[in-house]
N, C-alpha and C. Protein backbone atom coordinates (compact mmCIF):
# COMPACT_ATOMS: atom_id res chain seq x y z
N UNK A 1 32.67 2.55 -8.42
CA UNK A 1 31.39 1.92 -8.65
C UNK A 1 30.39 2.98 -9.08
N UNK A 2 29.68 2.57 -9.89
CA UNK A 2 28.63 3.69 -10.70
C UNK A 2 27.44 3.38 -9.80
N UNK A 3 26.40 4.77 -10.18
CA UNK A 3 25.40 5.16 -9.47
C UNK A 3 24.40 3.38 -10.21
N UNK A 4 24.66 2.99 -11.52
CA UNK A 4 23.69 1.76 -11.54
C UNK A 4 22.71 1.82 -12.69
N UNK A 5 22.20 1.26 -13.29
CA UNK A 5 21.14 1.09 -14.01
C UNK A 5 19.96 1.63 -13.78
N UNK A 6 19.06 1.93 -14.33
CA UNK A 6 17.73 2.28 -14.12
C UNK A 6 17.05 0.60 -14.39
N UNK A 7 15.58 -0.02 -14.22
CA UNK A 7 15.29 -1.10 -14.19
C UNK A 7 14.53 -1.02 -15.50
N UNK A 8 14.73 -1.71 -16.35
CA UNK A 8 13.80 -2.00 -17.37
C UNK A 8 12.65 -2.56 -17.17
N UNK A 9 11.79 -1.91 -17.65
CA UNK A 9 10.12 -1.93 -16.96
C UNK A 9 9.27 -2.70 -18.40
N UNK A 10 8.60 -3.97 -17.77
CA UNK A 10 8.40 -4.54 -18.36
C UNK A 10 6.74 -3.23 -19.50
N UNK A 11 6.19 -2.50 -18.86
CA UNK A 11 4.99 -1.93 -19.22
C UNK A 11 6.01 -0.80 -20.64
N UNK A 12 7.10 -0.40 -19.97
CA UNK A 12 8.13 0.48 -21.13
C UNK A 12 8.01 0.12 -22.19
N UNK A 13 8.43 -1.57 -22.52
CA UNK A 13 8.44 -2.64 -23.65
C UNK A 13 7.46 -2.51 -24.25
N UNK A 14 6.29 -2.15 -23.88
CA UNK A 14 5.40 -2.51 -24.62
C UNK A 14 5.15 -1.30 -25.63
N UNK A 15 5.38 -0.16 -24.64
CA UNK A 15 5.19 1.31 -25.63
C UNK A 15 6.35 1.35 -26.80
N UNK A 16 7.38 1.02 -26.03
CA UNK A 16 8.95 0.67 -27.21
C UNK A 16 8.77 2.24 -27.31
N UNK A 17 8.94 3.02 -25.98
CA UNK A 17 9.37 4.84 -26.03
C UNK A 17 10.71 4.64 -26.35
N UNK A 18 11.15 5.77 -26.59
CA UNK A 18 12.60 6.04 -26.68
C UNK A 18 13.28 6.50 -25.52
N UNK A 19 12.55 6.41 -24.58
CA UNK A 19 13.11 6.05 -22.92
C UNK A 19 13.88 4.56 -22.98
N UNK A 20 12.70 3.84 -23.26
CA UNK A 20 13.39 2.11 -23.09
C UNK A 20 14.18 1.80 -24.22
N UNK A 21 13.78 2.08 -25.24
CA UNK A 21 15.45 1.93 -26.30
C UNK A 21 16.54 2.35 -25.67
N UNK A 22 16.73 3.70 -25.16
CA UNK A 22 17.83 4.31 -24.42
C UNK A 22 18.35 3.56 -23.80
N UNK A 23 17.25 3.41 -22.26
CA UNK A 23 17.49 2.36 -21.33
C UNK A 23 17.94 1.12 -21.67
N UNK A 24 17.76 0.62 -22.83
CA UNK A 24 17.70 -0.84 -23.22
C UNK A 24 19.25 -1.07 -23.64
N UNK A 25 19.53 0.38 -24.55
CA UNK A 25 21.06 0.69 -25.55
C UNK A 25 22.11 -0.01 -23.87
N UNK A 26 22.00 1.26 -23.24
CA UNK A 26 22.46 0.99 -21.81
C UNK A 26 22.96 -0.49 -21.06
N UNK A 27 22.22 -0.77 -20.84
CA UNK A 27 21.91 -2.29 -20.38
C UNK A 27 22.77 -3.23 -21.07
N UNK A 28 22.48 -3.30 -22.79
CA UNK A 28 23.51 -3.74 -23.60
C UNK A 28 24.81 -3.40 -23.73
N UNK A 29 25.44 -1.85 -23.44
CA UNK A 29 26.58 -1.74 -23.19
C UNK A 29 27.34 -2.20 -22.15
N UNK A 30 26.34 -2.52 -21.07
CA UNK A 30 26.82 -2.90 -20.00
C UNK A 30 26.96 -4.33 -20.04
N UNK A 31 26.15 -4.85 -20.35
CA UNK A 31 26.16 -6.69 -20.30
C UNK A 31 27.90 -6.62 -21.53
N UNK A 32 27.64 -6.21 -22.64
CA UNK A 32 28.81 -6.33 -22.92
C UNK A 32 30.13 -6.03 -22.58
N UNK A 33 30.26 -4.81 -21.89
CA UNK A 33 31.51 -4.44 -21.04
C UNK A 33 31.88 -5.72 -19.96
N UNK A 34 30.95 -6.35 -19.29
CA UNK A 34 30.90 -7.29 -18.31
C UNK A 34 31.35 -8.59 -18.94
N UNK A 35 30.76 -8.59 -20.57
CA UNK A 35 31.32 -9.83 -20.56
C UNK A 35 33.04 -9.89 -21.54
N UNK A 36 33.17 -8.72 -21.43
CA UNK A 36 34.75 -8.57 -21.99
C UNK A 36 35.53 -8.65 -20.73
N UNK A 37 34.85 -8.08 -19.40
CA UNK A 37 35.85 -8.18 -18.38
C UNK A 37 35.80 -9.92 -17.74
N UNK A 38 34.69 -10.59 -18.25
CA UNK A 38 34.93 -12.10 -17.64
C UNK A 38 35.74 -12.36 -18.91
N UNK A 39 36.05 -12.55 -19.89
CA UNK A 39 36.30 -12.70 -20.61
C UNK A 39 37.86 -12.79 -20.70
N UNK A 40 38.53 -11.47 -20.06
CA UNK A 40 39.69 -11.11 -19.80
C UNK A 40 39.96 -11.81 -18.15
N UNK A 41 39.17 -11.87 -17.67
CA UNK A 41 39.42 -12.83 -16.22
C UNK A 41 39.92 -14.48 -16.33
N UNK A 42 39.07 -14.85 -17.43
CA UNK A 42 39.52 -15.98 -18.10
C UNK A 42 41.07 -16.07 -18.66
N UNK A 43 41.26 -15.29 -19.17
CA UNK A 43 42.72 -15.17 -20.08
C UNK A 43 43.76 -15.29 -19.11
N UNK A 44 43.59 -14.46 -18.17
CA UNK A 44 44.70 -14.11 -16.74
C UNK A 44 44.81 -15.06 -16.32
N UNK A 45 43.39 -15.74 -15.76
CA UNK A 45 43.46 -17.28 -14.64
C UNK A 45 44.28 -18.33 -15.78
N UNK A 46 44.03 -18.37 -17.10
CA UNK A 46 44.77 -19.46 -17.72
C UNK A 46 45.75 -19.04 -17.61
N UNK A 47 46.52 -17.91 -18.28
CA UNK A 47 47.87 -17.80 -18.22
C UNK A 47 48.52 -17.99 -16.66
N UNK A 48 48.08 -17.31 -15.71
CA UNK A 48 48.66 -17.60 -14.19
C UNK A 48 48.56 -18.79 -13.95
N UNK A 49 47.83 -19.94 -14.30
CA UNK A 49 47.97 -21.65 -14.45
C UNK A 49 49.18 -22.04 -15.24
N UNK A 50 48.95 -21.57 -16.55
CA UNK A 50 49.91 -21.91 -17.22
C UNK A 50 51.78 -21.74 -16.82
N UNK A 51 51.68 -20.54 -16.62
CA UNK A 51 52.93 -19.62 -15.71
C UNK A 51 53.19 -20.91 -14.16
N UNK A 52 51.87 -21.27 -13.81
CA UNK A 52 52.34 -22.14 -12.22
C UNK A 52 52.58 -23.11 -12.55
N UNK A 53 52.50 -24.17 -13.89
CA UNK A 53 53.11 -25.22 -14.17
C UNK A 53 54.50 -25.26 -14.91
N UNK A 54 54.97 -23.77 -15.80
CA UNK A 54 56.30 -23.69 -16.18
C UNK A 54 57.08 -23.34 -14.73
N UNK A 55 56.61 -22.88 -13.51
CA UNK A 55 57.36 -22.60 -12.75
C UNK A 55 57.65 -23.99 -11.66
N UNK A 56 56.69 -24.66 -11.71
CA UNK A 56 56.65 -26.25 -11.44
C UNK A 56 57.48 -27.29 -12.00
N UNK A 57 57.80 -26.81 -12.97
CA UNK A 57 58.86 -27.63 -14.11
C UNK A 57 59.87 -27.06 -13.76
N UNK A 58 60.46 -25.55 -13.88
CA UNK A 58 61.84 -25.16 -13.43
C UNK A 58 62.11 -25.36 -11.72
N UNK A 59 61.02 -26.05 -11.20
CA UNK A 59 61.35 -25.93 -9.51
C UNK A 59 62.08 -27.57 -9.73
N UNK A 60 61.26 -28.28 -10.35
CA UNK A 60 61.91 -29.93 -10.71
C UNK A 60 63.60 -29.57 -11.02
N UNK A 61 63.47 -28.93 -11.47
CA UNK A 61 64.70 -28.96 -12.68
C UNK A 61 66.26 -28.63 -11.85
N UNK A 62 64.91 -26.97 -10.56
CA UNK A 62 66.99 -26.64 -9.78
C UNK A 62 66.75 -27.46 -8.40
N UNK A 63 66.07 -28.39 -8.22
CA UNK A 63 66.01 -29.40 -7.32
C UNK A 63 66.61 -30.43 -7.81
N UNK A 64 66.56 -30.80 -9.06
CA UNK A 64 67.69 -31.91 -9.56
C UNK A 64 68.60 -31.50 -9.22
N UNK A 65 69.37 -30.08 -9.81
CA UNK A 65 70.62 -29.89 -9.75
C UNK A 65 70.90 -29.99 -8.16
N UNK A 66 70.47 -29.14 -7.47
CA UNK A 66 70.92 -29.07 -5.62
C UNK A 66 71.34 -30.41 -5.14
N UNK A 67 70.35 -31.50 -5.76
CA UNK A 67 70.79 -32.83 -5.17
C UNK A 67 71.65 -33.80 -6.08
N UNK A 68 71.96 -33.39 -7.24
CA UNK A 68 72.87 -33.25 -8.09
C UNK A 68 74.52 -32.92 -7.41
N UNK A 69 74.38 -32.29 -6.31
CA UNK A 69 75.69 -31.09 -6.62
C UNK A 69 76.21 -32.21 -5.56
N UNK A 70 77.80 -32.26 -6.12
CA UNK A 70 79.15 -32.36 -5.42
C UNK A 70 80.64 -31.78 -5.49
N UNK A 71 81.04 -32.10 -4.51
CA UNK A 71 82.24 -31.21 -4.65
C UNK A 71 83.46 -32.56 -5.40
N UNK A 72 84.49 -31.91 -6.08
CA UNK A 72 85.37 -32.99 -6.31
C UNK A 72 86.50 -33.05 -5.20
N UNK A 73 86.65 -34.20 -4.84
CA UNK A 73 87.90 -34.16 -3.54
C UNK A 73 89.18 -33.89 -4.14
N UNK A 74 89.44 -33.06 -3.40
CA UNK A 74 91.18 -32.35 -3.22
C UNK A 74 91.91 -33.16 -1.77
N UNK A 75 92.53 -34.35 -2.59
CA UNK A 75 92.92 -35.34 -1.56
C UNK A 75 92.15 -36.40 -1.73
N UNK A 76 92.32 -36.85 0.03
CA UNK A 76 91.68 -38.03 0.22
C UNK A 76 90.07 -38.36 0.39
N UNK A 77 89.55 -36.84 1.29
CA UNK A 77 88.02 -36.82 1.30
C UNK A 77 87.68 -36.07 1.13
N UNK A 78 86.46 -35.57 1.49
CA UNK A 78 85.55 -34.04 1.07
C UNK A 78 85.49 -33.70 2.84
N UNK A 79 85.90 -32.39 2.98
CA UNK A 79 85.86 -31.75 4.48
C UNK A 79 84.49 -31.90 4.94
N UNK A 80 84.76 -31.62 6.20
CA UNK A 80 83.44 -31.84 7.26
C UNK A 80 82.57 -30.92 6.47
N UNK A 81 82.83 -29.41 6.49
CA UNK A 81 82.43 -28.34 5.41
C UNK A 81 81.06 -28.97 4.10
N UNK A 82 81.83 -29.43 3.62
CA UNK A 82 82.08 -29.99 1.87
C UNK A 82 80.74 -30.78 2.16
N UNK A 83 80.89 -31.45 3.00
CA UNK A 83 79.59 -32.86 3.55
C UNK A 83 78.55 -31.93 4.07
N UNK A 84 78.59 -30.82 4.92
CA UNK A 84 77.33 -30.25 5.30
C UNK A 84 77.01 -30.15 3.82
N UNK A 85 77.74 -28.68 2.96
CA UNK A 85 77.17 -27.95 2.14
C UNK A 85 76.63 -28.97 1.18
N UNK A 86 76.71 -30.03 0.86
CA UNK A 86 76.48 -31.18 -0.07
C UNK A 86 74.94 -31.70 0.32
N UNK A 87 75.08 -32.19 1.85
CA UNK A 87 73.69 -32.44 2.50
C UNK A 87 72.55 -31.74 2.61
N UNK A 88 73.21 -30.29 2.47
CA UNK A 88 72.39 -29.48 2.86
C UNK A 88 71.41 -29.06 1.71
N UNK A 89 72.18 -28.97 0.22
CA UNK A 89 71.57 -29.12 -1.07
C UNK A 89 70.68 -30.06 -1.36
N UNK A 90 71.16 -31.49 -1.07
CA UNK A 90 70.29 -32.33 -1.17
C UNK A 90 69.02 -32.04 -0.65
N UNK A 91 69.24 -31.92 0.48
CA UNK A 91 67.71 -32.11 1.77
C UNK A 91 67.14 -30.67 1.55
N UNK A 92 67.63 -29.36 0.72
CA UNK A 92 66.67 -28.64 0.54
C UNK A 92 66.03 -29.20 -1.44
N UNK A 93 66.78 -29.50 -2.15
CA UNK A 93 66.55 -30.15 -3.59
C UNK A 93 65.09 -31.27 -2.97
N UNK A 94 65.26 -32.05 -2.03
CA UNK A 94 64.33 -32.69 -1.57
C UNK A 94 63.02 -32.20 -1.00
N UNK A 95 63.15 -31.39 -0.50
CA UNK A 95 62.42 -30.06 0.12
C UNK A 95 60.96 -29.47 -1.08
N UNK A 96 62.00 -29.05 -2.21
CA UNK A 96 61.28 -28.22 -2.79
C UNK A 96 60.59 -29.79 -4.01
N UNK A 97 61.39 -30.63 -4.00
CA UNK A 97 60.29 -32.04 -4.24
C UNK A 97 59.05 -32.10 -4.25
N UNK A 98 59.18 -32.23 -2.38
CA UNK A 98 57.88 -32.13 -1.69
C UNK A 98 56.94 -31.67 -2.16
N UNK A 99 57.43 -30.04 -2.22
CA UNK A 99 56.43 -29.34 -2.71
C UNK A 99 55.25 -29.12 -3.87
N UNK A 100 56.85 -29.22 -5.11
CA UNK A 100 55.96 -29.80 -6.11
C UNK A 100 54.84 -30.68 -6.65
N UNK A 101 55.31 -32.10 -5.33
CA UNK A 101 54.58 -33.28 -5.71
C UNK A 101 53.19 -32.55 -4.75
N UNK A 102 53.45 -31.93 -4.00
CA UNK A 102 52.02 -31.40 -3.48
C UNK A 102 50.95 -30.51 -4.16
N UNK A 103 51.96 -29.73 -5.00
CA UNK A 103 51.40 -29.38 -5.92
C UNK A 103 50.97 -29.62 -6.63
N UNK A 104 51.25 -30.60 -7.53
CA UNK A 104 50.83 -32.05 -8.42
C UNK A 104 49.62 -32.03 -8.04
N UNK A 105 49.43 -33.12 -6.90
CA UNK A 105 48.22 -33.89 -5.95
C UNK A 105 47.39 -32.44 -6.49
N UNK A 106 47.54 -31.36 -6.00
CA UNK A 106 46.79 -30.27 -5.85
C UNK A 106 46.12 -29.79 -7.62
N UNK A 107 46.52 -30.02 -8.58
CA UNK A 107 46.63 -30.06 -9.78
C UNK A 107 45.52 -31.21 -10.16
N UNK A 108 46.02 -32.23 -9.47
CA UNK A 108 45.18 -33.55 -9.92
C UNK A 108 43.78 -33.71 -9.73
N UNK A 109 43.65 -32.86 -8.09
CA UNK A 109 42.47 -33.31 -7.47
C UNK A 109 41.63 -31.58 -8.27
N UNK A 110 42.21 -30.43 -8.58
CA UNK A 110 41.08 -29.71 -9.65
C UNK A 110 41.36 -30.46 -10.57
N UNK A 111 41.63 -31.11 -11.27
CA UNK A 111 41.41 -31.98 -12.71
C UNK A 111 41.84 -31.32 -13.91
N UNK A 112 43.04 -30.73 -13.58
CA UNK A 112 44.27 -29.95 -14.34
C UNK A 112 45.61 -30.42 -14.36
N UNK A 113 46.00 -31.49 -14.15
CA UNK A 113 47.19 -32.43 -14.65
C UNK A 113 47.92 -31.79 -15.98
């Protein structure tokens, strides 16, 4: 953090010294540096939005598959095994659902759908 500005004095203005041009040059470098860094704050927050809805879409996508997944029976049934690991995909594929759709809601209610 810098030592700061000096204050532009309204009585300076009027002489228009080459104190307050200085001072003034100043001031303008600064308002502009400030507004390149909102500027670039903007860019980030969109892209990190943008980035949380492609990652919202691939969360849909390996939640299909998890509750998607089965085993093919060798024989007559699928082992006790076979039925956890099957359930267990599902109900986490369901899981990360949840989430999304909370995320959604959360999307909806800032008014970014």
């Amino acid at each position: 953090m810098g030592v700061g500005l000096p204050p532009l004095e309204f009585t300076e203005c009027m002489t228009d010294s080459p104190y307050f041009r200085e001072n003034l040059h100043k001031h303008e470098r600064e308002l502009e540096k400030t507004s390149q860094q909102i500027k670039r704050i903007i860019k980030e927050v969109k892209d990190v939005l943008n980035s949380a809805k492609q990652l919202g879409s691939a969360q849909r996508s390996f939640a299909e598959c998890l509750q998607a997944f089965t085993f093919e029976c060798i024989g007559g049934a699928q082992t006790d095994d076979e039925q956890v690991i099957c359930k267990s995909l599902k109900e986490f594929g369901h899981l990360i659902n949840s989430i999304e759709d909370e995320r959604d809601r959360m999307w909806w209610m800032m008014g970014m759908q």
